[in-house]
Protein backbone atom coordinates (compact mmCIF):
# COMPACT_ATOMS: atom_id res chain seq x y z
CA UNK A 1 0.00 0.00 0.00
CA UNK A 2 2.76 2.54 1.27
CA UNK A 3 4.21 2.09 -2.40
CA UNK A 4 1.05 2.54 -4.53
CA UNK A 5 1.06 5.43 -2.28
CA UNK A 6 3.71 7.25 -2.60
CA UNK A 7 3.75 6.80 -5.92
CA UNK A 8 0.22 8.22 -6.51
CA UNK A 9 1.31 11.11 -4.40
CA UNK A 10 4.07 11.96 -6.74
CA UNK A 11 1.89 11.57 -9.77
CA UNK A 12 -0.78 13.80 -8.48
CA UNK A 13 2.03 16.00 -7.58
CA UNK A 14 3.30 16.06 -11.37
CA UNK A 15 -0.03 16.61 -12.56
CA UNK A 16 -0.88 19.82 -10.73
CA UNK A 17 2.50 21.81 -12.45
CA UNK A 18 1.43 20.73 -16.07
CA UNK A 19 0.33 22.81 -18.76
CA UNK A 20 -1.83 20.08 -20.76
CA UNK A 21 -3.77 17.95 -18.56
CA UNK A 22 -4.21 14.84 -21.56
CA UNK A 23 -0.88 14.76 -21.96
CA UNK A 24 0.20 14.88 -18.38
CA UNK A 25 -2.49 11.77 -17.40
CA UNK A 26 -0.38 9.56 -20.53
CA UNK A 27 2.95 10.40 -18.65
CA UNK A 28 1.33 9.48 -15.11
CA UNK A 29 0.33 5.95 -16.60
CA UNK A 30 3.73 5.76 -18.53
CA UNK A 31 5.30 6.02 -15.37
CA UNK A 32 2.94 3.87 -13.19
CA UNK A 33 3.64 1.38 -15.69
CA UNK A 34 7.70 1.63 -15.17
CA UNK A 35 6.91 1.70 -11.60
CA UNK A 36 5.05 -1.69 -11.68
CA UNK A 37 7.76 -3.52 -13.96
CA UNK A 38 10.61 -2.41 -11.74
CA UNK A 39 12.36 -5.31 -9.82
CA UNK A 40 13.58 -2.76 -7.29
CA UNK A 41 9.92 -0.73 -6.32
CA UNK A 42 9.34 -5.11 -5.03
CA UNK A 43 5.73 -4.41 -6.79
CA UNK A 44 6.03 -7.18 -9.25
CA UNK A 45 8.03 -10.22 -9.15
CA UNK A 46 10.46 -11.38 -12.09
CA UNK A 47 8.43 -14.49 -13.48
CA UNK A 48 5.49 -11.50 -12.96
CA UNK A 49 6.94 -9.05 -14.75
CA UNK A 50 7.90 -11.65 -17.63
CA UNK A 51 4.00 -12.85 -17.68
CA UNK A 52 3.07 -8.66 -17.50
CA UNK A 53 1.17 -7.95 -21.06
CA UNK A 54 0.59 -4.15 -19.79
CA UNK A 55 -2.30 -1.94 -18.44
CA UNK A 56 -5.52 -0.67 -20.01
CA UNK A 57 -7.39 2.53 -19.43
CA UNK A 58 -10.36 4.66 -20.57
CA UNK A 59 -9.98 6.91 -23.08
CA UNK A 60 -9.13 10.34 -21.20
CA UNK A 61 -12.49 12.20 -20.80
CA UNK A 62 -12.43 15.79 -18.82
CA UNK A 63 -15.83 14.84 -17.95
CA UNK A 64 -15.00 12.94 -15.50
CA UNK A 65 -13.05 15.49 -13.63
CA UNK A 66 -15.38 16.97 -10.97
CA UNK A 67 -15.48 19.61 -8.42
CA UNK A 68 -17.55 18.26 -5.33
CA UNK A 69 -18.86 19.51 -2.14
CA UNK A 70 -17.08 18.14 0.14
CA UNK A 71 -18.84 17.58 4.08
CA UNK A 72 -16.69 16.53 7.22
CA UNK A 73 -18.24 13.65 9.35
CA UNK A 74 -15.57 11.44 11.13
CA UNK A 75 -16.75 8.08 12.25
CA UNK A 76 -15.55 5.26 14.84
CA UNK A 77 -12.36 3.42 13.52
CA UNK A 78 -13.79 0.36 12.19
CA UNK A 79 -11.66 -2.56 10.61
CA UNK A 80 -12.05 -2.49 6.79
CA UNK A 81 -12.48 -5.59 4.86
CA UNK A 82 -9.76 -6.66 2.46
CA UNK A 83 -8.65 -9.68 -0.17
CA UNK A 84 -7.26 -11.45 2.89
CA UNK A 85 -7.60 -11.90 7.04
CA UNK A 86 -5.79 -8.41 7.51
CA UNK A 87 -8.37 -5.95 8.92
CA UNK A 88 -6.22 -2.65 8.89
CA UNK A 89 -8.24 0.38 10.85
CA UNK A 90 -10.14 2.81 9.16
CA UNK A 91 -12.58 5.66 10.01
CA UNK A 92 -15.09 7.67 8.02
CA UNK A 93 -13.68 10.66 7.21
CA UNK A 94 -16.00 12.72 5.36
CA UNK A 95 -18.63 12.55 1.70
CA UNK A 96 -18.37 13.70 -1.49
CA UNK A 97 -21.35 14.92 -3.41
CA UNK A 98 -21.08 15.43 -6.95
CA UNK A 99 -23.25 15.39 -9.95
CA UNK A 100 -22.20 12.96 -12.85
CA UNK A 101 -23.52 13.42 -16.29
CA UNK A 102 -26.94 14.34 -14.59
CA UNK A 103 -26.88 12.12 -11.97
CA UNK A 104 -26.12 13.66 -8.52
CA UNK A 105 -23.63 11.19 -6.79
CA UNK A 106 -22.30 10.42 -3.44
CA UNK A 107 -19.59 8.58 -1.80
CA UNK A 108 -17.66 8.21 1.36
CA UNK A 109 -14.08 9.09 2.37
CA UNK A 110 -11.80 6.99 4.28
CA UNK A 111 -8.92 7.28 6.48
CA UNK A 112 -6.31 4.84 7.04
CA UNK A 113 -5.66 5.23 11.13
CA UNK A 114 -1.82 3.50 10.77
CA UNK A 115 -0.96 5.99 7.58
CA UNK A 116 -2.43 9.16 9.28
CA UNK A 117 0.31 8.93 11.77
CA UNK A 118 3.43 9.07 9.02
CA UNK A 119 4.11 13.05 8.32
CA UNK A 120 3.86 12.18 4.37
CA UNK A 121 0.12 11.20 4.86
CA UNK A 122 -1.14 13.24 7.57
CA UNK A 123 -3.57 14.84 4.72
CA UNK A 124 -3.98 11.70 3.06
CA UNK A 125 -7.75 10.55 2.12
CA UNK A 126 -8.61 7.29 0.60
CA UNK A 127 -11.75 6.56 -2.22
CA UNK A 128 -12.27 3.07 -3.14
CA UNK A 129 -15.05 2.77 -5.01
CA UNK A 130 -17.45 -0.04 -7.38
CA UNK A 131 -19.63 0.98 -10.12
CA UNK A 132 -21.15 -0.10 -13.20
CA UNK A 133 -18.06 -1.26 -14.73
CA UNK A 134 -16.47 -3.39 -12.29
CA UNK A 135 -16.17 -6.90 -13.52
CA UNK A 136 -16.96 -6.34 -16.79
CA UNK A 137 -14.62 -3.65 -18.34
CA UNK A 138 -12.38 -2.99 -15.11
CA UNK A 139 -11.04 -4.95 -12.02
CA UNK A 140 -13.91 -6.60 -10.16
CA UNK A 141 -12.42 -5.51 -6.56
CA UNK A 142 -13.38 -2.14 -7.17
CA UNK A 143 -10.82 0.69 -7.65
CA UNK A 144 -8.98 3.40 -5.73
CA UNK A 145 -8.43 7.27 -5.91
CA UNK A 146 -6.20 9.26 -3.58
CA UNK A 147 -7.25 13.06 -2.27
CA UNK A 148 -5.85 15.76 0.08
CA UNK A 149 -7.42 17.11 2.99
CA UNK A 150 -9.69 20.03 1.42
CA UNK A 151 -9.27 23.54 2.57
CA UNK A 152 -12.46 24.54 1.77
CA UNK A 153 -16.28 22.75 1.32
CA UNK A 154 -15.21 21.69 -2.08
CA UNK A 155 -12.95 18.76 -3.29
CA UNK A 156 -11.56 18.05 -7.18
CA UNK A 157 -11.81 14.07 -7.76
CA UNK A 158 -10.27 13.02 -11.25
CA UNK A 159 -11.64 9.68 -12.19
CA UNK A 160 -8.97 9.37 -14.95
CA UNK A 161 -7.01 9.12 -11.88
CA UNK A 162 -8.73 6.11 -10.74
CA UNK A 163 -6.69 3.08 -10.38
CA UNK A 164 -6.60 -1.04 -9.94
CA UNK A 165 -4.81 -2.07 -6.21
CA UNK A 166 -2.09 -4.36 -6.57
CA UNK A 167 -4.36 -7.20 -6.22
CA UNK A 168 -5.61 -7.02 -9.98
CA UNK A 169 -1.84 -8.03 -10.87
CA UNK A 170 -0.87 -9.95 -8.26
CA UNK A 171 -2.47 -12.69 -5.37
CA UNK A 172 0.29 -11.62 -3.15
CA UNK A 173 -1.28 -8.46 -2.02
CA UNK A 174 -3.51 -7.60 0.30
CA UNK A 175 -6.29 -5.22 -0.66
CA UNK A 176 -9.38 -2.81 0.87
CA UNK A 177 -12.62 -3.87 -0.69
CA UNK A 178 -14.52 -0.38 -1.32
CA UNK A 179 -17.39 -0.78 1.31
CA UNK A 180 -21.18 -1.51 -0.40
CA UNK A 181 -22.13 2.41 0.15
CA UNK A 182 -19.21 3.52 -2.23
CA UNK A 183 -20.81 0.97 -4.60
CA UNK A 184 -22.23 3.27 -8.03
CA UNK A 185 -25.69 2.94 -9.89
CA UNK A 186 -23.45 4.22 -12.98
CA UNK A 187 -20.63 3.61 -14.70
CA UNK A 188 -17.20 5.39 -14.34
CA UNK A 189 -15.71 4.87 -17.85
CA UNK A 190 -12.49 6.74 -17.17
CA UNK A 191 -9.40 5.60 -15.37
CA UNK A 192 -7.78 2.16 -15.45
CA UNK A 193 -9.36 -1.02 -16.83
CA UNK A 194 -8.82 -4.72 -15.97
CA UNK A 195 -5.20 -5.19 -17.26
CA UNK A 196 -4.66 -7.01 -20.12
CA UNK A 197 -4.66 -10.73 -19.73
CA UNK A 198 -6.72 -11.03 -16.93
């Protein structure tokens, strides 16, 4: 997780200080590609990366790049479900309300309890999500977007952004399930797909 992470970070990061946004969303998945395939990052293993027939996405759509209203209501730490016995602690952190090719939409923010406590993360908000899509034309575990702390009642989320966890390449990983309420009535045709092969 702490690698997807920090990764993610530094892509957002890149994206910001870019002057054309298509352009700068190809880079991001150029380079979360390289990050994947390198022995070194310990993502992938070698007879993985030899079996690795590369990543799909959406086609980038600017549509799916929303401004939402953002509302503040921590919950109890709770243990979140994941691909495996590990239960890591969670706790409500806030919604998101934003309206989707005419659909008004809502979904929950998370925050990981462990991560809040490392000075990299301390604004660190976590969206795993379902929706139409999943299982059909991406990964069937849902997917994942990462956000800042907002400063104000408002909140970009760029679903182009959106991507698999480690579990849609690998069984070695342990992975959050997106809780049923972050579960979507439509689909969210942008972001990554179910990687090729699988």
């Amino acid at each position: 997780m702490k690698l997807i992470l920090t990764h993610l970070v530094l892509m957002t990061s890149l994206l910001a200080f870019s002057q054309n946004y298509e352009d700068s969303v190809r880079e991001l998945r150029v380079k979360h590609i390289v990050h994947l395939t390198d022995p070194e990052n310990g993502v992938l293993q070698k007879e993985e990366i030899e079996h690795f027939l590369g990543l799909d996405y959406f086609l980038i759509d600017t549509s799916y790049l929303v401004t939402a209203k953002f509302k503040k209501d921590k919950g109890k730490r709770f243990k979140m479900p994941t691909t495996t016995e590990r239960a890591p602690l969670y706790r409500r952190y806030g919604y998101v309300e934003f309206t989707l090719n005419g659909q008004l939409l809502k979904l929950t923010v998370y925050q990981n309890i462990q991560l809040k406590k490392q000075k990299d993360y301390k604004d660190y908000l976590f969206l795993p999500f379902r929706d139409q899509t999943s299982g059909n034309e991406s990964y069937g575990g849902g997917r994942y977007l990462d956000l800042s702390k907002p400063a104000t009642d408002t909140i970009r989320i760029d679903f182009n952004l959106s991507y698999n966890p480690y579990c849609a390449y690998s069984h070695r990983f342990s992975c959050p399930i997106p809780p049923a309420e972050n579960t979507l009535s439509v689909p969210i045709h942008a972001g990554e797909k179910t990687p090729k092969g699988h």
